[in-house]
PDB file of N, CA and C in Angstrom:
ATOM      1  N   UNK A   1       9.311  17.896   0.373  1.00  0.00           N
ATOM      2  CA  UNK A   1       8.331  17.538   1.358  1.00  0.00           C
ATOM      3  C   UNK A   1       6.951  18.029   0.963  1.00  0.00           C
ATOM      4  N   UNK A   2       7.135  18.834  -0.254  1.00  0.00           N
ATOM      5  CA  UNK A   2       5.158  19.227  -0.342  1.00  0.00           C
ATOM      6  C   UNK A   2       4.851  17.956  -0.788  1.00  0.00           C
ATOM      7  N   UNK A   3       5.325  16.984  -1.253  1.00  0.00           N
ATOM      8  CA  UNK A   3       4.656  15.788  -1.807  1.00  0.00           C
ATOM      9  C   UNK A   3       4.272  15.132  -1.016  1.00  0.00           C
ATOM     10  N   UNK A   4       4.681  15.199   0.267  1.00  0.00           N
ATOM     11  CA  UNK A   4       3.492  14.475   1.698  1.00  0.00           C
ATOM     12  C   UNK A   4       2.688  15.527   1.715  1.00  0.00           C
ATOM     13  N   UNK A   5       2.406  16.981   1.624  1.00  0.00           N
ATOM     14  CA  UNK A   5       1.664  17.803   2.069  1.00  0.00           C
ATOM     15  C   UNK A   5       0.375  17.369   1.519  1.00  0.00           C
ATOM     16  N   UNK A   6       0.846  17.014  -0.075  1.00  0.00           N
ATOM     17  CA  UNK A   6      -0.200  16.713  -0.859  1.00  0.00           C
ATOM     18  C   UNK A   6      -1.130  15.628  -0.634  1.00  0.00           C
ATOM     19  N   UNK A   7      -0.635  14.692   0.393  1.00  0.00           N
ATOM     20  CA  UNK A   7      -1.153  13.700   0.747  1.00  0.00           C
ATOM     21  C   UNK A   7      -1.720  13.450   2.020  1.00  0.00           C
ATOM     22  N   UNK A   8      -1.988  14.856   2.483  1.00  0.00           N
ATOM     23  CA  UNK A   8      -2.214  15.033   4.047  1.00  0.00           C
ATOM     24  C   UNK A   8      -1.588  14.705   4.858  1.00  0.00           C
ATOM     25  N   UNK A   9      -0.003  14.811   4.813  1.00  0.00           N
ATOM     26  CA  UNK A   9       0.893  14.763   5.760  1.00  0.00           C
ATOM     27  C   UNK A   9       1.689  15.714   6.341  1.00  0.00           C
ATOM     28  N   UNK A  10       2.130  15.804   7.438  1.00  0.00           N
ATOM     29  CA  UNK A  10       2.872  16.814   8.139  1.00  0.00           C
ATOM     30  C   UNK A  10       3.748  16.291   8.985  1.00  0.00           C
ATOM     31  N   UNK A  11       5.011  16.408   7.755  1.00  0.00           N
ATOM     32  CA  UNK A  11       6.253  15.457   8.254  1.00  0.00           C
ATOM     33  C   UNK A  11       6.841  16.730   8.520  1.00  0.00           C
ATOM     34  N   UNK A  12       8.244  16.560   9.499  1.00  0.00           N
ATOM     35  CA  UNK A  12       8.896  17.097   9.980  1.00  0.00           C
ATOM     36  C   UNK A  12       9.973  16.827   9.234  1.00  0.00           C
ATOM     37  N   UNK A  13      11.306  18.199   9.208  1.00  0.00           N
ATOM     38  CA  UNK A  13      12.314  16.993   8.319  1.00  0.00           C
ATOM     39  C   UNK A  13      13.348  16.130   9.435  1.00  0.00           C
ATOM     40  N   UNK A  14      13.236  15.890  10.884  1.00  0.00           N
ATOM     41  CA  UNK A  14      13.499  15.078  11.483  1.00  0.00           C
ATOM     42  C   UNK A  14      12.991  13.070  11.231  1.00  0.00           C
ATOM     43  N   UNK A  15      11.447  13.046  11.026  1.00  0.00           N
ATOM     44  CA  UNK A  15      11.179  12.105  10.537  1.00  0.00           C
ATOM     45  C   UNK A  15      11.802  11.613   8.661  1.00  0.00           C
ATOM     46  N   UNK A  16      11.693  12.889   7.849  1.00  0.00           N
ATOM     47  CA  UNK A  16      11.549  12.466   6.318  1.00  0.00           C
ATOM     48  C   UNK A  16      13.231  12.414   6.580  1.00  0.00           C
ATOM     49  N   UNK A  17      13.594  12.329   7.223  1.00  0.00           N
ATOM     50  CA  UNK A  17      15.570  12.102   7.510  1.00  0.00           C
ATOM     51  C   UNK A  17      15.464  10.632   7.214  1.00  0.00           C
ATOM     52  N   UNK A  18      14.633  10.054   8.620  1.00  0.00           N
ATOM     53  CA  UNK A  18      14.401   8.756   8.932  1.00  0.00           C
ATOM     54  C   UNK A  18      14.221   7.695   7.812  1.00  0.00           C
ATOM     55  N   UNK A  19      13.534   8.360   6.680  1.00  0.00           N
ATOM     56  CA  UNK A  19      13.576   7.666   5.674  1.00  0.00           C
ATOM     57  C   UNK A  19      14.442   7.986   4.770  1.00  0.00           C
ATOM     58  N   UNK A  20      15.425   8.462   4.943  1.00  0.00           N
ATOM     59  CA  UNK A  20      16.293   8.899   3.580  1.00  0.00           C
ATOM     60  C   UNK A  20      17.588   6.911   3.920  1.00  0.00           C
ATOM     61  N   UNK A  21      17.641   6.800   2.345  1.00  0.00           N
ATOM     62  CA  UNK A  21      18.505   5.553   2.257  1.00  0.00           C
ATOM     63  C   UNK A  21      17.371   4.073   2.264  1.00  0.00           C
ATOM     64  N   UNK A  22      16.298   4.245   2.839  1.00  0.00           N
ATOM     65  CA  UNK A  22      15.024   3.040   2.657  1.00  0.00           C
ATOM     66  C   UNK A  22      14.752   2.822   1.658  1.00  0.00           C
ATOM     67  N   UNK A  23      14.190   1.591   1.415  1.00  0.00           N
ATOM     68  CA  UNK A  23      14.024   1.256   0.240  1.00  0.00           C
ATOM     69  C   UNK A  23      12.236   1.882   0.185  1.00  0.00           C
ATOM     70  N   UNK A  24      11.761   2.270  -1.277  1.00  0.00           N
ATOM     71  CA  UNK A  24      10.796   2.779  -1.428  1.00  0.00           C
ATOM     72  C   UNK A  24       9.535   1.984  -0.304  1.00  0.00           C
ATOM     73  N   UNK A  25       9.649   1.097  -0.734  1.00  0.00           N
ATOM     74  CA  UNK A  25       8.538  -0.115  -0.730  1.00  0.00           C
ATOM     75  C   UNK A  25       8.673  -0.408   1.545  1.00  0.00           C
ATOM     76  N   UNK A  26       9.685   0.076   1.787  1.00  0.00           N
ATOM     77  CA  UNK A  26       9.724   0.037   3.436  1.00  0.00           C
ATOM     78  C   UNK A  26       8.912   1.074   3.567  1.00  0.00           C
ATOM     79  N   UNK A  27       9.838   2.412   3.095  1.00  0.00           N
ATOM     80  CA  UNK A  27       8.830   3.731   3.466  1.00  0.00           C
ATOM     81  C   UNK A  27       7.739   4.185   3.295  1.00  0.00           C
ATOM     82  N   UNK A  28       7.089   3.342   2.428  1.00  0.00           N
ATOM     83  CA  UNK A  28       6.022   3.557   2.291  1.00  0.00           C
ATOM     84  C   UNK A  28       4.614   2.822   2.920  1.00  0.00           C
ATOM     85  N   UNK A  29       5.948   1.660   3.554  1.00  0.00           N
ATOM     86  CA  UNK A  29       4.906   0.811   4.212  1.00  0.00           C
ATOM     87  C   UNK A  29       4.703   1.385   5.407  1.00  0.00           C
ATOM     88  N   UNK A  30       5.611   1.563   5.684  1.00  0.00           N
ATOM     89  CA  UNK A  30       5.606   3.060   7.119  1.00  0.00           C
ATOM     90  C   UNK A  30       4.666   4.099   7.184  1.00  0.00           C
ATOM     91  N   UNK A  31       4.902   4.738   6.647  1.00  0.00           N
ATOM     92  CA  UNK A  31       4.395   6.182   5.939  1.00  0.00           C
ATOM     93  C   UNK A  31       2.960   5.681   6.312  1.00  0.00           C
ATOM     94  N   UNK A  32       1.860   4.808   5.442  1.00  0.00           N
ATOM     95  CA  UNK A  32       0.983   4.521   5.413  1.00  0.00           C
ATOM     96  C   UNK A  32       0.598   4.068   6.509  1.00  0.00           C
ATOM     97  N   UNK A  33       1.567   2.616   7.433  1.00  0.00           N
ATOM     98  CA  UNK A  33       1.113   2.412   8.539  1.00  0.00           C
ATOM     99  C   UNK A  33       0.800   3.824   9.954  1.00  0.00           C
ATOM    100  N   UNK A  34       1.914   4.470   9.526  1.00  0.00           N
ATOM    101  CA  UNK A  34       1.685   5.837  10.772  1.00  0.00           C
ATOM    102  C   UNK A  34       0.820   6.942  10.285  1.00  0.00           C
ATOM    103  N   UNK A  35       0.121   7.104   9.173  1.00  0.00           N
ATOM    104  CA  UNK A  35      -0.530   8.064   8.678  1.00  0.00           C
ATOM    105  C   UNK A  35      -2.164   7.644   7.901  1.00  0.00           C
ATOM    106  N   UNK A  36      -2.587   6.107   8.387  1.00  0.00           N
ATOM    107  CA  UNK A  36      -3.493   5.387   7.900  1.00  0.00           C
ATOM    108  C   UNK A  36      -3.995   6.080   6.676  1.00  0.00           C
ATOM    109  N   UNK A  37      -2.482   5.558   5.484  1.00  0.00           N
ATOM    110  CA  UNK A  37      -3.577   6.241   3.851  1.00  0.00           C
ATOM    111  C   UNK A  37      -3.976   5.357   3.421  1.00  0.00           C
ATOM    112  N   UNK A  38      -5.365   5.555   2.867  1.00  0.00           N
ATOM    113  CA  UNK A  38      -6.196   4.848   2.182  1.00  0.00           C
ATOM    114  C   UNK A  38      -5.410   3.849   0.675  1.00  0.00           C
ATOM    115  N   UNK A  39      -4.324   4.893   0.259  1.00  0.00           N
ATOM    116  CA  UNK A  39      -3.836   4.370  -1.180  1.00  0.00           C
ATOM    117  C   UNK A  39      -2.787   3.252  -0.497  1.00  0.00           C
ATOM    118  N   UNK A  40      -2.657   1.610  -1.899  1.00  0.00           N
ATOM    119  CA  UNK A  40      -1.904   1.045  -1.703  1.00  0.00           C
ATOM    120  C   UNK A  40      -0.733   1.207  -1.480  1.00  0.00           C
ATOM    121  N   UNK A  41       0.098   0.640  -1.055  1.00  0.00           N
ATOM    122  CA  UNK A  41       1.909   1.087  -0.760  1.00  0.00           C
ATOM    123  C   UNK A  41       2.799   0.862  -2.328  1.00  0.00           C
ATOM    124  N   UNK A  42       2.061  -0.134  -3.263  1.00  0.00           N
ATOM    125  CA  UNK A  42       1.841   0.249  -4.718  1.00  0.00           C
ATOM    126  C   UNK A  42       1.812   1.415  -5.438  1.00  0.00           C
ATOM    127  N   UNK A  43       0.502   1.838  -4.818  1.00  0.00           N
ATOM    128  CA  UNK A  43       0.272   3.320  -5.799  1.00  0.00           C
ATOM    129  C   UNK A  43       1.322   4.055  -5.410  1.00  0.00           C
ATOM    130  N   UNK A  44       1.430   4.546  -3.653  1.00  0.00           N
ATOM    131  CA  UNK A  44       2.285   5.502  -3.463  1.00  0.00           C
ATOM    132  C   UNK A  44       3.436   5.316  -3.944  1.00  0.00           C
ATOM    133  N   UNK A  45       4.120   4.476  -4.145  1.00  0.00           N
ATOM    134  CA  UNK A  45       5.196   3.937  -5.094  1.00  0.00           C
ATOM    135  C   UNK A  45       5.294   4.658  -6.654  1.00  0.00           C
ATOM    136  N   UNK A  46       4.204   4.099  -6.933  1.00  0.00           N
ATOM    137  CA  UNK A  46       3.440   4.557  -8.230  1.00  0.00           C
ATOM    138  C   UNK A  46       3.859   5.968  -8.696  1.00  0.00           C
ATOM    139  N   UNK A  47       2.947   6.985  -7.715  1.00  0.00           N
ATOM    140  CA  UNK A  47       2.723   8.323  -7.764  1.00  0.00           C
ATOM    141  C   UNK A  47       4.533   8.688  -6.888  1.00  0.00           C
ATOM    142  N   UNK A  48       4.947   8.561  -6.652  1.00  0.00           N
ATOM    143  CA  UNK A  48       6.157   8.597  -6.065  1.00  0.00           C
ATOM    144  C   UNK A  48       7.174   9.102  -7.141  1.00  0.00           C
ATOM    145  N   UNK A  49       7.483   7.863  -7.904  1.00  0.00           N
ATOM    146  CA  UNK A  49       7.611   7.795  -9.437  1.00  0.00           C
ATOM    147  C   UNK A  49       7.427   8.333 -10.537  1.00  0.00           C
ATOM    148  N   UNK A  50       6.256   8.827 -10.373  1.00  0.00           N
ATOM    149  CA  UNK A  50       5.684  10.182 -12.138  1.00  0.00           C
ATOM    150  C   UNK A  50       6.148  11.178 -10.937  1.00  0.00           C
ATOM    151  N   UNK A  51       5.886  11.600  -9.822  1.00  0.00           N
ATOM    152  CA  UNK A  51       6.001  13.100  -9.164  1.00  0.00           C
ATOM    153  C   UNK A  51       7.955  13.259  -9.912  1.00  0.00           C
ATOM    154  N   UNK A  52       8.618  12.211  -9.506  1.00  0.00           N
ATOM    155  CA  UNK A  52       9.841  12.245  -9.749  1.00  0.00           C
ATOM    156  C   UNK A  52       9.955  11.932 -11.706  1.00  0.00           C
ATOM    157  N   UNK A  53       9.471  11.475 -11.941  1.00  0.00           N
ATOM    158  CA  UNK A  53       9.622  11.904 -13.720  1.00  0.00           C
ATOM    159  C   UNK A  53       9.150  12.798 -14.173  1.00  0.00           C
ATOM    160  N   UNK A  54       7.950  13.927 -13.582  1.00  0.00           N
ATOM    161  CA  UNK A  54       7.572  14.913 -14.071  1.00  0.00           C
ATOM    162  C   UNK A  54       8.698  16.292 -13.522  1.00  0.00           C
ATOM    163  N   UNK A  55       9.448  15.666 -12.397  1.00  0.00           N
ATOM    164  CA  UNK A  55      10.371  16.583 -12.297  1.00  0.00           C
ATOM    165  C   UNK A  55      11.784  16.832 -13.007  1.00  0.00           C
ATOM    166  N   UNK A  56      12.195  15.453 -13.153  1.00  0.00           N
ATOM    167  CA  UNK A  56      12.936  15.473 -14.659  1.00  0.00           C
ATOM    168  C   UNK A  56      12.772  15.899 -15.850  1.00  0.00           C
ATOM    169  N   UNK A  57      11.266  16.286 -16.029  1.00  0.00           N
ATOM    170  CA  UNK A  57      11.047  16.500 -17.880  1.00  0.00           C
ATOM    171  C   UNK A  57      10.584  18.167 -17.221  1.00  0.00           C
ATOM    172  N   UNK A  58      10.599  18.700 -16.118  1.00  0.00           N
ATOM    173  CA  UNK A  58      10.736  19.964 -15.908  1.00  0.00           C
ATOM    174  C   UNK A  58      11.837  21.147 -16.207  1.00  0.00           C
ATOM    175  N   UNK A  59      11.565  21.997 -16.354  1.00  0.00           N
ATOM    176  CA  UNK A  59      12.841  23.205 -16.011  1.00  0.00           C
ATOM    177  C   UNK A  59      13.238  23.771 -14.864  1.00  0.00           C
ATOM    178  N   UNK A  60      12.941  22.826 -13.930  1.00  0.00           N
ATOM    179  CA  UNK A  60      13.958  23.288 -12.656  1.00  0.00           C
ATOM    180  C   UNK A  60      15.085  22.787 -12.692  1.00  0.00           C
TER     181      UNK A  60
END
């Protein structure tokens, strides 16, 4: 969940539940509609994507 933090969000994990099993491209259309972000539902997709490949080529 810091990866909404990073995006000026303050999800609860009652809501980020809500999206677990959605397809990217729903939740994000969400996300954006209830949190009016400026970035396309594209990008966040986008950045969604490297956050999750930079965590793979990590040592956690």
């Amino acid at each position: 969940m810091d990866y909404f933090s990073e995006l000026g969000i303050k999800m609860d994990h009652k809501e980020y539940n809500g999206y677990v099993g959605m397809s990217s491209q729903k939740m994000w259309s969400r996300i954006k509609s209830n949190y009016d972000l400026n970035e396309s539902v594209g990008e966040l997709m986008k950045s969604e994507s490297r956050m999750y490949e930079d965590l793979l080529r990590s040592d956690i």
